[in-house]
N, C-alpha and C. Protein backbone atom coordinates (compact mmCIF):
# COMPACT_ATOMS: atom_id res chain seq x y z
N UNK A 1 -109.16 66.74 165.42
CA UNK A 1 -108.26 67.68 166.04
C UNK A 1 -108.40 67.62 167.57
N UNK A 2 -109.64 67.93 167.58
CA UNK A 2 -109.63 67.20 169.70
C UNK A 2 -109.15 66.26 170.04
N UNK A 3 -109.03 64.85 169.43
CA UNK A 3 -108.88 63.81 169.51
C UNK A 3 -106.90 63.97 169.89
N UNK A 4 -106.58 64.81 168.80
CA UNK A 4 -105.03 64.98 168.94
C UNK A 4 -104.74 65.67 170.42
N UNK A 5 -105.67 66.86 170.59
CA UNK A 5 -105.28 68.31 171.64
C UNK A 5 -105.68 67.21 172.84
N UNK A 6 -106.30 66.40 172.90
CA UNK A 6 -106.64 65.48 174.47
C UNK A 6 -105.38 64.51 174.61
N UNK A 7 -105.08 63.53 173.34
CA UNK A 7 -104.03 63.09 173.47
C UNK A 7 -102.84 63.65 173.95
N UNK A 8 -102.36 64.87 173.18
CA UNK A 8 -101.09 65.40 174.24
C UNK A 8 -101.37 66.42 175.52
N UNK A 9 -102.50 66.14 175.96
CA UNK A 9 -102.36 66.37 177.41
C UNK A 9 -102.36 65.33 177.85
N UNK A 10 -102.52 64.02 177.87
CA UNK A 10 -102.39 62.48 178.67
C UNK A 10 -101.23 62.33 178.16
N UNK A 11 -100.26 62.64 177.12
CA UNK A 11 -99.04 62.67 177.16
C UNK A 11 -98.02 63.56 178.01
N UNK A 12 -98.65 64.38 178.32
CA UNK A 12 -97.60 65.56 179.29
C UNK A 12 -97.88 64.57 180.63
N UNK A 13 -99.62 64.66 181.21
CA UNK A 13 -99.61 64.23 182.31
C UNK A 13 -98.75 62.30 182.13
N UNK A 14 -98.26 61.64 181.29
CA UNK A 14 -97.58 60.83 181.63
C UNK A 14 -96.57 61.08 181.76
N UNK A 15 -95.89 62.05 181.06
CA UNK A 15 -94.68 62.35 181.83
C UNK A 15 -94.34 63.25 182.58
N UNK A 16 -95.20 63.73 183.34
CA UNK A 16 -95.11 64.54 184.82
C UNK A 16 -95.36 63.41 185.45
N UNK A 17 -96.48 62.20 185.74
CA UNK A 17 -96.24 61.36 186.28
C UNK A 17 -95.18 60.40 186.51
N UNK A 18 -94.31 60.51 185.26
CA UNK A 18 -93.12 59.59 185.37
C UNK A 18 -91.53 60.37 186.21
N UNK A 19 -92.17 61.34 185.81
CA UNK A 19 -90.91 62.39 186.66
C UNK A 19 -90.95 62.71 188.00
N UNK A 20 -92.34 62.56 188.42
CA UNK A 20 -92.61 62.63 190.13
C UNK A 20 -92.53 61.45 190.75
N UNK A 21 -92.86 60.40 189.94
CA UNK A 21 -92.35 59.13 190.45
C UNK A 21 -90.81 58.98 190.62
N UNK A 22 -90.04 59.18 190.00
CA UNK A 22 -88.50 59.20 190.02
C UNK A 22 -87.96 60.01 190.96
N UNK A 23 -89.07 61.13 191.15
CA UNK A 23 -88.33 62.19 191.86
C UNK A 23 -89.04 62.00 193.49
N UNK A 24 -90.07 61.17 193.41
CA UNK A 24 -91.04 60.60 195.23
C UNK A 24 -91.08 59.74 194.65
N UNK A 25 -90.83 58.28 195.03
CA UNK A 25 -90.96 57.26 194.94
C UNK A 25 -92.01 56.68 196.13
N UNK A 26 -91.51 57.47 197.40
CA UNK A 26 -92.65 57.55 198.48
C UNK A 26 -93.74 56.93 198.02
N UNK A 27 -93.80 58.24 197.22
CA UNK A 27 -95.90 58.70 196.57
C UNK A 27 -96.28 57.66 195.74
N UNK A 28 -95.22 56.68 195.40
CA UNK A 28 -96.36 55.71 194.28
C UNK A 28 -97.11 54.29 195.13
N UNK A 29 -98.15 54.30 194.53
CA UNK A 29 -99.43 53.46 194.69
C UNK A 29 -98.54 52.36 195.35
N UNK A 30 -98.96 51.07 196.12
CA UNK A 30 -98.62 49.95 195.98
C UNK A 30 -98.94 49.32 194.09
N UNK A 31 -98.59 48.12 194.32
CA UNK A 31 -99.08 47.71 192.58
C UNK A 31 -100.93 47.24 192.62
N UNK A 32 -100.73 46.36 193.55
CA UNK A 32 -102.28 45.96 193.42
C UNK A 32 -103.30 47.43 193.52
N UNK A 33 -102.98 48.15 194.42
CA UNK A 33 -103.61 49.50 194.27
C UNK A 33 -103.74 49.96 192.87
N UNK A 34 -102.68 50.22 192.85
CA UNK A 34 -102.25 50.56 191.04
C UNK A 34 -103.40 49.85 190.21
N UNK A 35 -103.26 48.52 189.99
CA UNK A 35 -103.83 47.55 188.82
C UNK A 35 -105.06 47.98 189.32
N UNK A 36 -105.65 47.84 189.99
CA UNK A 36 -107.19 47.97 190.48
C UNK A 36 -107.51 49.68 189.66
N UNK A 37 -106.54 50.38 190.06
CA UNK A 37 -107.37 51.83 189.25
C UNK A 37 -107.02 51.59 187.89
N UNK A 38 -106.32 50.79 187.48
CA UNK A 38 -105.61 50.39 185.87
C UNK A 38 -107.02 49.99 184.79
N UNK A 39 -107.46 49.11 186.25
CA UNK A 39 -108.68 48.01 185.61
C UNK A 39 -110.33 49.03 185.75
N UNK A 40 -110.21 49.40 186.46
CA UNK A 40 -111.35 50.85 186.48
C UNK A 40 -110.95 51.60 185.63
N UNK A 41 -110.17 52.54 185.09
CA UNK A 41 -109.92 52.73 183.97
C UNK A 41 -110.20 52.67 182.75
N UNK A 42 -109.49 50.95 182.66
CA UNK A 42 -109.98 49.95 181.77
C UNK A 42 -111.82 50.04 180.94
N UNK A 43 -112.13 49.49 182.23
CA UNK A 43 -113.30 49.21 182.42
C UNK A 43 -114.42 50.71 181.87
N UNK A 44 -113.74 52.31 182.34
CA UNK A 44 -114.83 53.25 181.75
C UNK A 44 -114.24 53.02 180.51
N UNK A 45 -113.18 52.88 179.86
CA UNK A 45 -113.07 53.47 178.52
C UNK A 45 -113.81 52.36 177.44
N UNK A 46 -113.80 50.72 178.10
CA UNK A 46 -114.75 49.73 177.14
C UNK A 46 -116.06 50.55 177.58
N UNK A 47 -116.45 51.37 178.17
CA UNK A 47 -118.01 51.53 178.37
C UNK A 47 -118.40 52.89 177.86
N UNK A 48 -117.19 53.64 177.43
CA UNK A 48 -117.31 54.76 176.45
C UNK A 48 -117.34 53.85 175.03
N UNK A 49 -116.62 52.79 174.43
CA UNK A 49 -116.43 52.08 173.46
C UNK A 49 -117.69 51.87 173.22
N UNK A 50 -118.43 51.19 174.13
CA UNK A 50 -119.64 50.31 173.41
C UNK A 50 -120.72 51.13 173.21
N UNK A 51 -120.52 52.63 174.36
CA UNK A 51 -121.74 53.23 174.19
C UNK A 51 -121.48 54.01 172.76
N UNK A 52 -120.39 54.48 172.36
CA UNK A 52 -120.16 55.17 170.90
C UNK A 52 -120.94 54.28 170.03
N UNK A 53 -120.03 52.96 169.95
CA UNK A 53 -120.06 51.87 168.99
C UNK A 53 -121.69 51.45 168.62
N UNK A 54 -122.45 52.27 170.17
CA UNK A 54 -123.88 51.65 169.76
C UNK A 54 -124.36 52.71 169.40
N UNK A 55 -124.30 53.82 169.04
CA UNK A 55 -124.80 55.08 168.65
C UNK A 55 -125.45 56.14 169.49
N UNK A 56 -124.54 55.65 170.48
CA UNK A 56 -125.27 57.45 171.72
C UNK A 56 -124.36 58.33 171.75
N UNK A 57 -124.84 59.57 171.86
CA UNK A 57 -124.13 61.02 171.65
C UNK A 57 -123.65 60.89 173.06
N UNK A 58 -122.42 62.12 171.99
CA UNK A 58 -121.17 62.34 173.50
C UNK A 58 -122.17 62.49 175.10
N UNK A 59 -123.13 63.52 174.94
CA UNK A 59 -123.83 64.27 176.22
C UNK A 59 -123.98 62.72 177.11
N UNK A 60 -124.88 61.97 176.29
CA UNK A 60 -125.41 60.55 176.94
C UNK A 60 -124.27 59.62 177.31
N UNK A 61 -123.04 59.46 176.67
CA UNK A 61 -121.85 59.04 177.17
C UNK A 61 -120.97 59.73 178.73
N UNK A 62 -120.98 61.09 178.79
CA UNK A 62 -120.43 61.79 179.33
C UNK A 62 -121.44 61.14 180.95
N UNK A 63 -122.84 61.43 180.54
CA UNK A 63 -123.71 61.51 181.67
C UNK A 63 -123.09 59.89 182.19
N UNK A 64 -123.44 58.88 181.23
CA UNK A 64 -123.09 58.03 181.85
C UNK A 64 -121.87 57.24 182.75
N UNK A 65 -120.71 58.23 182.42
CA UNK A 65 -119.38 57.63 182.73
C UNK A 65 -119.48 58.68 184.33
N UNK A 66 -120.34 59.97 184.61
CA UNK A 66 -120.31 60.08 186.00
C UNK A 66 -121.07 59.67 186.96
N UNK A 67 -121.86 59.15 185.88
CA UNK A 67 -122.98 58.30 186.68
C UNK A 67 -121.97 57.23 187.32
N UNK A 68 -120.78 56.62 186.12
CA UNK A 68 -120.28 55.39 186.91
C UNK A 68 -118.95 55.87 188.15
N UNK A 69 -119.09 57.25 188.10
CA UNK A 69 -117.89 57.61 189.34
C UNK A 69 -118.70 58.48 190.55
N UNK A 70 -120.30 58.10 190.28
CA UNK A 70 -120.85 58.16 191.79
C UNK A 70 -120.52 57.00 192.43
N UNK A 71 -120.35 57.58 194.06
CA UNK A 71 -120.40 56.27 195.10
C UNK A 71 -121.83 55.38 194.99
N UNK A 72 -122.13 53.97 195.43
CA UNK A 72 -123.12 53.10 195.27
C UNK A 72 -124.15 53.89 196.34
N UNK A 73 -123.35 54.60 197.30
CA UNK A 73 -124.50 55.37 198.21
C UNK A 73 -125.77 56.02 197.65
N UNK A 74 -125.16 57.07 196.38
CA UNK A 74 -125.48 58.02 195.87
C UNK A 74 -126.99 57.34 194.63
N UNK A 75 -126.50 56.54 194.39
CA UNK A 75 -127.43 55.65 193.36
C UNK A 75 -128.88 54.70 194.51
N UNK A 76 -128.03 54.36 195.42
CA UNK A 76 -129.00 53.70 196.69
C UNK A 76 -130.35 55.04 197.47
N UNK A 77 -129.72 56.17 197.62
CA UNK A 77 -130.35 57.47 198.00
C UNK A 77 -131.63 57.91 197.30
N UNK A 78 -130.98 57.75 195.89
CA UNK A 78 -131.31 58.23 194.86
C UNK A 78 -132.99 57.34 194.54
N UNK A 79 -132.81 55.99 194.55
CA UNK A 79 -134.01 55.24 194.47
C UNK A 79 -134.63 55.03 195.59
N UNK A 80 -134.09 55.42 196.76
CA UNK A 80 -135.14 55.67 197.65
C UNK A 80 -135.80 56.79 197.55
N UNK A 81 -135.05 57.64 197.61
CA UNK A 81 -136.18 58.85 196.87
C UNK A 81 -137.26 58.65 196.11
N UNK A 82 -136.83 58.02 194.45
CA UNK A 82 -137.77 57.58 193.96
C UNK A 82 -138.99 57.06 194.43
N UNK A 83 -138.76 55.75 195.18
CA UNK A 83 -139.59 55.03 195.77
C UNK A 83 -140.67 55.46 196.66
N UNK A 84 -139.65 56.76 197.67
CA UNK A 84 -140.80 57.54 198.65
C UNK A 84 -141.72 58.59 197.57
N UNK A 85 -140.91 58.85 196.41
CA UNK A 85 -142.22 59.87 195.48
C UNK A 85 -143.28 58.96 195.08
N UNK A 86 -143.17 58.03 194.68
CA UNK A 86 -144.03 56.95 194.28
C UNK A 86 -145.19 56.57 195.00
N UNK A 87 -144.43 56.60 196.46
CA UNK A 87 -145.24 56.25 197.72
C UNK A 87 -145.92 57.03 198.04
N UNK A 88 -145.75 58.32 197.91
CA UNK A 88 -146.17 59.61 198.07
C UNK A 88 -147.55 59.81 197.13
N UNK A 89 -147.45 59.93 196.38
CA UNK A 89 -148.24 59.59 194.83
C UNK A 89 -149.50 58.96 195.18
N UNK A 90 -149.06 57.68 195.35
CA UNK A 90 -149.99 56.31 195.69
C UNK A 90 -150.46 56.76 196.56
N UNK A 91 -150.50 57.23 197.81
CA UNK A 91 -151.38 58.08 198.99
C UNK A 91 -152.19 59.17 198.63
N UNK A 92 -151.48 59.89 197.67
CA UNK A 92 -152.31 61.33 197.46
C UNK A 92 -153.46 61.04 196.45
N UNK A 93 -153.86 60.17 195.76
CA UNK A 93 -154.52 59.21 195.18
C UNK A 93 -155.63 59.40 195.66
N UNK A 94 -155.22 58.22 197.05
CA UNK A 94 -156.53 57.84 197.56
C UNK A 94 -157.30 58.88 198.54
């Protein structure tokens, strides 16, 4: 039943998208713009696929698909942190 109630909301929002396009033509993407978010897209929903297909729960799916719509900054920050706790660690040691 979710599966249906999610589907017709990506059905409305396609056709509010198709009606604002007709109605601003302005506002639409170039194409290569376009294909590039087509293929990101693409790309989370094979990585919701494989993570189902391999047996991880929604929570661990969910976590992972915002993990993949952090910036590379955020992931780079992130292990430096790590690295300075580590470092941190290793000093308080000795």
């Amino acid at each position: 039943m979710d599966m249906l109630h999610e589907g017709a909301h990506v059905s409305f929002r396609a056709i509010m998208t198709s009606i604002s396009a007709k109605q601003h033509p302005e506002n639409l993407l170039p194409s290569e713009q376009y294909c590039k978010h087509l293929e990101k897209y693409c790309a989370y929903l094979k990585y919701m696929y494989d993570m189902f297909k391999a047996g991880k729960e929604k929570q661990h799916v969910l976590k992972g698909v915002i993990n993949l719509h952090r910036p590379a900054s955020h992931h780079a920050a992130k292990a430096a942190a790590v690295a300075a706790g580590k470092q941190q660690k290793l000093g308080d040691k000795h």
